[in-house]
Protein backbone atom coordinates (compact mmCIF):
# COMPACT_ATOMS: atom_id res chain seq x y z
CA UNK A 1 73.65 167.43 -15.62
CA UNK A 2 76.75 169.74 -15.46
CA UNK A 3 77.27 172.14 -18.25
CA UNK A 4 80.88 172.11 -18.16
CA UNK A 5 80.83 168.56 -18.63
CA UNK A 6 79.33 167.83 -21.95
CA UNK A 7 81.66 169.74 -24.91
CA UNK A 8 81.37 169.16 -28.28
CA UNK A 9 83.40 166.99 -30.16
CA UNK A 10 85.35 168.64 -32.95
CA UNK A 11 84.76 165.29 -35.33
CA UNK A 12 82.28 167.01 -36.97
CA UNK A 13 82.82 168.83 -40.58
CA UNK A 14 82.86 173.03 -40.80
CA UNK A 15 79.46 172.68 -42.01
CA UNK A 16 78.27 170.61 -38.95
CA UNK A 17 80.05 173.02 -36.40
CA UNK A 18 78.30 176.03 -38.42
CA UNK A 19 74.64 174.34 -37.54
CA UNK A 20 75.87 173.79 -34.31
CA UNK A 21 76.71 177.72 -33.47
CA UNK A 22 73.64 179.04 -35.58
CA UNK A 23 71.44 176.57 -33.14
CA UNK A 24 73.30 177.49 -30.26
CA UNK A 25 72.95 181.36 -31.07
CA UNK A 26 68.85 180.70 -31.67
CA UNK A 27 68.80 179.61 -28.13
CA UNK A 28 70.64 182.18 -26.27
CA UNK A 29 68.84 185.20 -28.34
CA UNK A 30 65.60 183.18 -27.64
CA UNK A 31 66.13 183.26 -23.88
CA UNK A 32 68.50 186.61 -23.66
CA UNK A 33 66.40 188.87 -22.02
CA UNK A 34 64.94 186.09 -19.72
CA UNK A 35 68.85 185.11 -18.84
CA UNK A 36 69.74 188.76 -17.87
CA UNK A 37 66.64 189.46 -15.65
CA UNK A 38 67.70 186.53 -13.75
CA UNK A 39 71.38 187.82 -13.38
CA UNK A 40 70.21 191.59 -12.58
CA UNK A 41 67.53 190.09 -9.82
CA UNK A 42 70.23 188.56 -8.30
CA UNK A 43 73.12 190.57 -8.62
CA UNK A 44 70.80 194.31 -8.65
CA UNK A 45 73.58 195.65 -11.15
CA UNK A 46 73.12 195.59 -14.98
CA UNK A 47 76.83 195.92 -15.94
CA UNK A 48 77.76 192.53 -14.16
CA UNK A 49 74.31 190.72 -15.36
CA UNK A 50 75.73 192.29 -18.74
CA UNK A 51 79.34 190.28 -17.81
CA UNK A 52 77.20 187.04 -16.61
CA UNK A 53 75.10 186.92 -19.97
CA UNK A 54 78.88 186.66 -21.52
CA UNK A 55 79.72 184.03 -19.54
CA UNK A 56 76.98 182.48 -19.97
CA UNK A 57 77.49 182.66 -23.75
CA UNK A 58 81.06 181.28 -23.75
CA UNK A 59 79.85 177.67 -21.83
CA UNK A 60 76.82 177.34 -23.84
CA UNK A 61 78.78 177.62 -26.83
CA UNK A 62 80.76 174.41 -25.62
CA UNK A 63 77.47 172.69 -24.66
CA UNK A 64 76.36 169.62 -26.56
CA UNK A 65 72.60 170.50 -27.55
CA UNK A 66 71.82 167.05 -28.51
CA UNK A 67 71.28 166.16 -24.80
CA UNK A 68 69.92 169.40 -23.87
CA UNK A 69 66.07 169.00 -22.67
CA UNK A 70 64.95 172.26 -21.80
CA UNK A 71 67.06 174.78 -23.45
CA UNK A 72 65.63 177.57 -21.42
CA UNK A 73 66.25 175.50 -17.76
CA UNK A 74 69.39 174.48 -18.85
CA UNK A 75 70.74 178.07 -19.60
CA UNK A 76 69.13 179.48 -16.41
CA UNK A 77 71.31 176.88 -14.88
CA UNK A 78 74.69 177.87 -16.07
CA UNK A 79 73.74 181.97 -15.77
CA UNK A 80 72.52 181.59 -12.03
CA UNK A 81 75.94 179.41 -11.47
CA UNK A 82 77.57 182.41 -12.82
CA UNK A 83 75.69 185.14 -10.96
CA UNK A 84 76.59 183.14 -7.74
CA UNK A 85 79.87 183.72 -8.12
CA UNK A 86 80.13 187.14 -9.08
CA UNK A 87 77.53 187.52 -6.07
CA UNK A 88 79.86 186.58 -3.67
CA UNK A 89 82.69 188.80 -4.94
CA UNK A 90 80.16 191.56 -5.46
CA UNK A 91 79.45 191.75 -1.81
CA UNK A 92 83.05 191.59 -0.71
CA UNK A 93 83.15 195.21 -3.50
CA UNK A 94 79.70 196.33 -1.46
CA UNK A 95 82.06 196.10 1.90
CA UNK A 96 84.04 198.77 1.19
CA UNK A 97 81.66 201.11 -1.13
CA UNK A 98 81.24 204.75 0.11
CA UNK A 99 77.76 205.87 1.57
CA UNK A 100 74.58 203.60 0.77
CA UNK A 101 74.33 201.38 -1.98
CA UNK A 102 71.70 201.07 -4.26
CA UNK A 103 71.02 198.93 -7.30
CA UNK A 104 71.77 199.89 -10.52
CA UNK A 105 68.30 201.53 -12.54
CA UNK A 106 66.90 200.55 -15.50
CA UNK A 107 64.77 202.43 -17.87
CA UNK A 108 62.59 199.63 -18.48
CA UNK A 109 59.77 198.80 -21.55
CA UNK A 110 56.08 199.37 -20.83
CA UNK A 111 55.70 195.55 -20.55
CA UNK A 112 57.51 195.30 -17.29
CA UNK A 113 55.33 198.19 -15.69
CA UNK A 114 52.14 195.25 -17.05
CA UNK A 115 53.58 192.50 -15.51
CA UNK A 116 52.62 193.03 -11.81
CA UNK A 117 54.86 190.21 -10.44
CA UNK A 118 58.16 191.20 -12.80
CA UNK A 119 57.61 195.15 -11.58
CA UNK A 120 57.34 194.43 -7.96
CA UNK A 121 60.37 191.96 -8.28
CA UNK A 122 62.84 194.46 -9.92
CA UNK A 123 61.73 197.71 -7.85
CA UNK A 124 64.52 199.28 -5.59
CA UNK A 125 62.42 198.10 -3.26
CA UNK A 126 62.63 194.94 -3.38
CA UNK A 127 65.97 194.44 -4.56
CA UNK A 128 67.22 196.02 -1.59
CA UNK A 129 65.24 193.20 1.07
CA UNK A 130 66.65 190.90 -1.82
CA UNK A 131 70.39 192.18 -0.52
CA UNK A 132 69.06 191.06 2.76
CA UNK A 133 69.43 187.29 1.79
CA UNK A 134 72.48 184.86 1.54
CA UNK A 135 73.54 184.57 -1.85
CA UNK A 136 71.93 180.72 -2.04
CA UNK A 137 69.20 182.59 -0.38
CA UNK A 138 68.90 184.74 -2.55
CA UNK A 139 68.94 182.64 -6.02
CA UNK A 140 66.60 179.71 -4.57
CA UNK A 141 63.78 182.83 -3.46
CA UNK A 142 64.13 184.34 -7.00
CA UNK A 143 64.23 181.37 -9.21
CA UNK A 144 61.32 179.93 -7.63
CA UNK A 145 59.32 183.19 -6.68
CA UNK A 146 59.55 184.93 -9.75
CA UNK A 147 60.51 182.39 -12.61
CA UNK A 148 58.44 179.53 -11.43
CA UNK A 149 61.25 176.87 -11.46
CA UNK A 150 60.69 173.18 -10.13
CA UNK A 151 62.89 172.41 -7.09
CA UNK A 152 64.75 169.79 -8.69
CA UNK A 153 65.50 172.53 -11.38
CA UNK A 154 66.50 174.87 -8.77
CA UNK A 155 68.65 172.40 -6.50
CA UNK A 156 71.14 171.79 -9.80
CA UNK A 157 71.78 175.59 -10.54
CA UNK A 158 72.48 175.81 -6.63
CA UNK A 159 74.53 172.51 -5.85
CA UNK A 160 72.02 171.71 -3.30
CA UNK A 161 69.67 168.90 -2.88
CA UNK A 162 65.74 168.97 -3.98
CA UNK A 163 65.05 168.72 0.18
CA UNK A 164 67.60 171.08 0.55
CA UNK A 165 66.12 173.71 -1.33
CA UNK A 166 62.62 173.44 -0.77
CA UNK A 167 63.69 174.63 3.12
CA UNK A 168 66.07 177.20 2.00
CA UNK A 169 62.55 178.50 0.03
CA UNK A 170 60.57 178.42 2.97
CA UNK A 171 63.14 180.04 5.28
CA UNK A 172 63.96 183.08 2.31
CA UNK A 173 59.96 183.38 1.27
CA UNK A 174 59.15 184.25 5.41
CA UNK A 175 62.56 186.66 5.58
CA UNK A 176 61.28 188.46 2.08
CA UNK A 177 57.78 188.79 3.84
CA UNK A 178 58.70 190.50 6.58
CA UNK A 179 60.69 192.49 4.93
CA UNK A 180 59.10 193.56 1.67
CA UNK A 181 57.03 196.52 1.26
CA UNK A 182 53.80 196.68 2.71
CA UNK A 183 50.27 195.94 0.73
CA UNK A 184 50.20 196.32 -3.04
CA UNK A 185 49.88 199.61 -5.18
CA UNK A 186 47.92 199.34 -8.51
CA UNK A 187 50.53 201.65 -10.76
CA UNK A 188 47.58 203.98 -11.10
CA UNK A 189 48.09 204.99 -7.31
CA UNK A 190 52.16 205.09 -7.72
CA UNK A 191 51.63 207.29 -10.63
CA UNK A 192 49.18 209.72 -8.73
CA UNK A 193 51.51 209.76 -5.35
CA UNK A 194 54.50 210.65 -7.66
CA UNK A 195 52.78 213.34 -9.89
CA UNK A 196 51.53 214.55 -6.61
CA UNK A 197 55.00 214.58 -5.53
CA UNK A 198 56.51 215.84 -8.41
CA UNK A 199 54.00 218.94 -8.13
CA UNK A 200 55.25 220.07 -5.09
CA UNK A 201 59.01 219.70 -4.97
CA UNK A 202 58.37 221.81 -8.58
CA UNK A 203 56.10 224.55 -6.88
CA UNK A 204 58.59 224.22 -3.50
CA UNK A 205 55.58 224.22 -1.83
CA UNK A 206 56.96 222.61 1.81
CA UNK A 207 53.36 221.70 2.88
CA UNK A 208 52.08 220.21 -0.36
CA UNK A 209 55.59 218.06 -0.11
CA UNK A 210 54.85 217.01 3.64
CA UNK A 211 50.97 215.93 2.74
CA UNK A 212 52.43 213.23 0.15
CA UNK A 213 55.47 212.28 2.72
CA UNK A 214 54.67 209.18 4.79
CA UNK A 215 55.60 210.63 8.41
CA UNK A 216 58.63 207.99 8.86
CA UNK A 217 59.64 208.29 4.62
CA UNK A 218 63.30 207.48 4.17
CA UNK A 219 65.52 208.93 1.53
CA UNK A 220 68.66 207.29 0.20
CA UNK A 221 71.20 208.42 -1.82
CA UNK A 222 73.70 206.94 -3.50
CA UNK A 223 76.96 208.82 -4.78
CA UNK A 224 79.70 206.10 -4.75
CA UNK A 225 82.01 208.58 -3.69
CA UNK A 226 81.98 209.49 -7.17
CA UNK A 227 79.86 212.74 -6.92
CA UNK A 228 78.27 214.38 -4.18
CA UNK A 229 75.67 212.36 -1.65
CA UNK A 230 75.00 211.55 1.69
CA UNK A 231 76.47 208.80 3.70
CA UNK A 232 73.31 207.92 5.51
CA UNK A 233 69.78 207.78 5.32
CA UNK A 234 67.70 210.93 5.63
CA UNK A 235 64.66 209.68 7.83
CA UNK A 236 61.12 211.27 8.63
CA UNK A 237 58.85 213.79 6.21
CA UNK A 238 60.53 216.93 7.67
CA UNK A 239 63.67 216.09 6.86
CA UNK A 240 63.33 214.88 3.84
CA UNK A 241 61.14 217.84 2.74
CA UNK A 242 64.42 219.97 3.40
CA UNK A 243 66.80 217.89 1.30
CA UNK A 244 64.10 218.01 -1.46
CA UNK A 245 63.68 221.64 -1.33
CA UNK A 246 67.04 221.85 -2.66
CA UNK A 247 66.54 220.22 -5.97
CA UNK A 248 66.53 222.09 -9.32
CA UNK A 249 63.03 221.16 -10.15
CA UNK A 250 62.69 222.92 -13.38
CA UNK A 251 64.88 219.56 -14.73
CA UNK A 252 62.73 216.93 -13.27
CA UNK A 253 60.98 214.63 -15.87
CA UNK A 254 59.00 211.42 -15.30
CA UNK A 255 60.37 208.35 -16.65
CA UNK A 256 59.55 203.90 -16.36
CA UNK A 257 62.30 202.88 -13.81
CA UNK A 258 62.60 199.46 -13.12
CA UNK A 259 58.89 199.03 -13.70
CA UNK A 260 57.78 201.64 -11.84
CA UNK A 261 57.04 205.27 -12.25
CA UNK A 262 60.45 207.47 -10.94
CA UNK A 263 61.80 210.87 -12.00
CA UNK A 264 64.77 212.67 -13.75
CA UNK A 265 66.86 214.69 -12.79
CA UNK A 266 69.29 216.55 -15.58
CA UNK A 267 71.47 218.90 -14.88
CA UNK A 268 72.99 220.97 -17.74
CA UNK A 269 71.09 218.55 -20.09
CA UNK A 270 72.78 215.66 -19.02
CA UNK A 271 71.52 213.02 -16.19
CA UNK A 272 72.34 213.65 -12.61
CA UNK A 273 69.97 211.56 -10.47
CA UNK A 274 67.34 208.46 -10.85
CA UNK A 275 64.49 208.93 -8.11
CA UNK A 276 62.53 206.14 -7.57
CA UNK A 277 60.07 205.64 -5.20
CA UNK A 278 58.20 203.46 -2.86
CA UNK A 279 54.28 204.04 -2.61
CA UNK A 280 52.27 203.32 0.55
CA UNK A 281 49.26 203.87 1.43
CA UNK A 282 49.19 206.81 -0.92
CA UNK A 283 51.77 208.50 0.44
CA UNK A 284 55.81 208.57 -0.53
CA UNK A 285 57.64 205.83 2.00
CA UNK A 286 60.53 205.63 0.28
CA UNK A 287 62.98 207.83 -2.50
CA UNK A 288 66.25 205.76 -3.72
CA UNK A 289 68.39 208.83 -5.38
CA UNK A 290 71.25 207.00 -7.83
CA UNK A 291 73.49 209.62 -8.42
CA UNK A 292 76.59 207.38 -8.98
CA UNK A 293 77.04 208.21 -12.43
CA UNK A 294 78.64 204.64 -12.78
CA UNK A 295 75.29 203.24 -12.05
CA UNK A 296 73.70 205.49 -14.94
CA UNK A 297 74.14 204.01 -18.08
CA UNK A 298 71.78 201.81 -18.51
CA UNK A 299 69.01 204.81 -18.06
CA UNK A 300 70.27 205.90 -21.74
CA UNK A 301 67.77 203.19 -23.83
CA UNK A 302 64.83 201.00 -22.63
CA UNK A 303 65.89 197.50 -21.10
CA UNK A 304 63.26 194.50 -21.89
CA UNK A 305 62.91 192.01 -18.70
CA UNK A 306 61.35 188.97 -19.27
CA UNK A 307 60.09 185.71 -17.21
């Protein structure tokens, strides 16, 4: 079923139409949240999941409901056909972006941090091997991995046949896995690796910060060329631990990020830098700095994810 395809008529009287917008708005507000999560998984930027919601909107609105199913499939449909294409143009924008680039953070509800699967789906981490996949790729591995969705469900938002998709699954499950973060974390052990952390960058103690450095830790920073930030990685405890040493720590304050427990940065009050973090085996493995003060304001109120 293709959503462009089935309009309303405009036979109807004003009070008809008026039931038909107040059902259609029930729908989308029912499944709004749910709708953006799936854009910002795929896309890892809240402004243009923000842009596909609206698109979304404006073909739903010209949907006839009356042969709608499964409201919530059908509008996953029509938002991950719209993320696909902004996908595609998003990574041409990616080509020529100064220095490394890193999703966009979210200051996230304590709901997300509960939900084990949603967290671990919409950490840096994770949305970075994400980049790692074709855009198809990408959209078959998330719709099935983290919203559950029935191939045949799947194979209509991506143009792609049932058989299709089930092997585009199998091929972007075993590229996620060998690519995703090693062993799980409880957020109990995240929290105590990053108060750990936090501790010692605020003392400037240099061997409290190497103890909670995994030897090989890799810190990323992303400026935009909008503000000031490194063009590559900074790779291995030591120098890392030097980078760090040159934060303002006084300003750092802990904060929900994408699920996850990250840190603040402010500078003169206002926000300079999201630090999130990547937890192994105790120790820091990875720090994603988002200085790009483009990428910033969605960090100003709590963002609700849903599956």
């Amino acid at each position: 079923m293709n959503e462009r395809s089935e309009p309303t008529t405009d036979t109807a009287g004003p009070l008809a139409r008026g039931d038909r917008m107040s059902a259609a708005t029930e729908g989308f507000v029912a499944h709004r949240n749910l709708l953006f999560t799936v854009a910002y998984e795929l896309l890892g930027s809240a402004a243009d999941a923000e842009d596909v919601l609206q698109e979304t909107w404006l073909r739903w609105v010209d949907v006839d409901l009356d042969v709608v199913r499964d409201q919530r499939a059908f509008l996953v449909r029509i938002a991950t056909r719209q993320a696909l294409s902004r996908l595609r143009s998003l990574g041409r924008r990616k080509e020529s972006y100064v220095g490394p680039w890193l999703p966009e953070p979210l200051l996230t509800t304590p709901d997300v941090a509960e939900d084990v699967e949603l967290a671990d789906s919409v950490s840096m981490a994770m949305l970075l091997v994400l980049e790692t996949l074709a855009p198809t790729e990408r959209a078959v591995f998330v719709l099935r991995e983290v919203f559950d969705l029935a191939y045949d469900e799947i194979a209509e938002a991506v143009d792609k046949s049932p058989a299709a998709v089930r092997q585009i699954a199998h091929r972007a499950r075993a590229h996620v896995a060998a690519r995703r973060p090693r062993g799980a974390v409880s957020p109990a052990q995240a929290q105590n690796a990053l108060t750990a952390f936090q501790r010692a960058v605020e003392t400037g103690d240099l061997q409290r910060l190497l103890d909670i450095l995994a030897p090989d830790v890799v810190l990323l920073t992303d400026g935009g060329g909008v503000v000031q930030a490194a063009l590559a990685p900074f790779v291995g405890a030591e120098a890392v631990a030097q980078v760090l040493g040159k934060i303002a720590a006084a300003s750092l304050r802990p904060a929900q990020v994408n699920g996850h427990p990250a840190l603040l940065l402010r500078h003169e009050g206002e926000l300079d830098t999201v630090l999130a973090v990547r937890v192994e085996d105790g120790l820091i493995a990875g720090l994603y700095a988002v200085r790009n003060p483009e990428k910033l304001s969605h960090m100003a109120r709590e963002t609700a994810l849903r599956r």
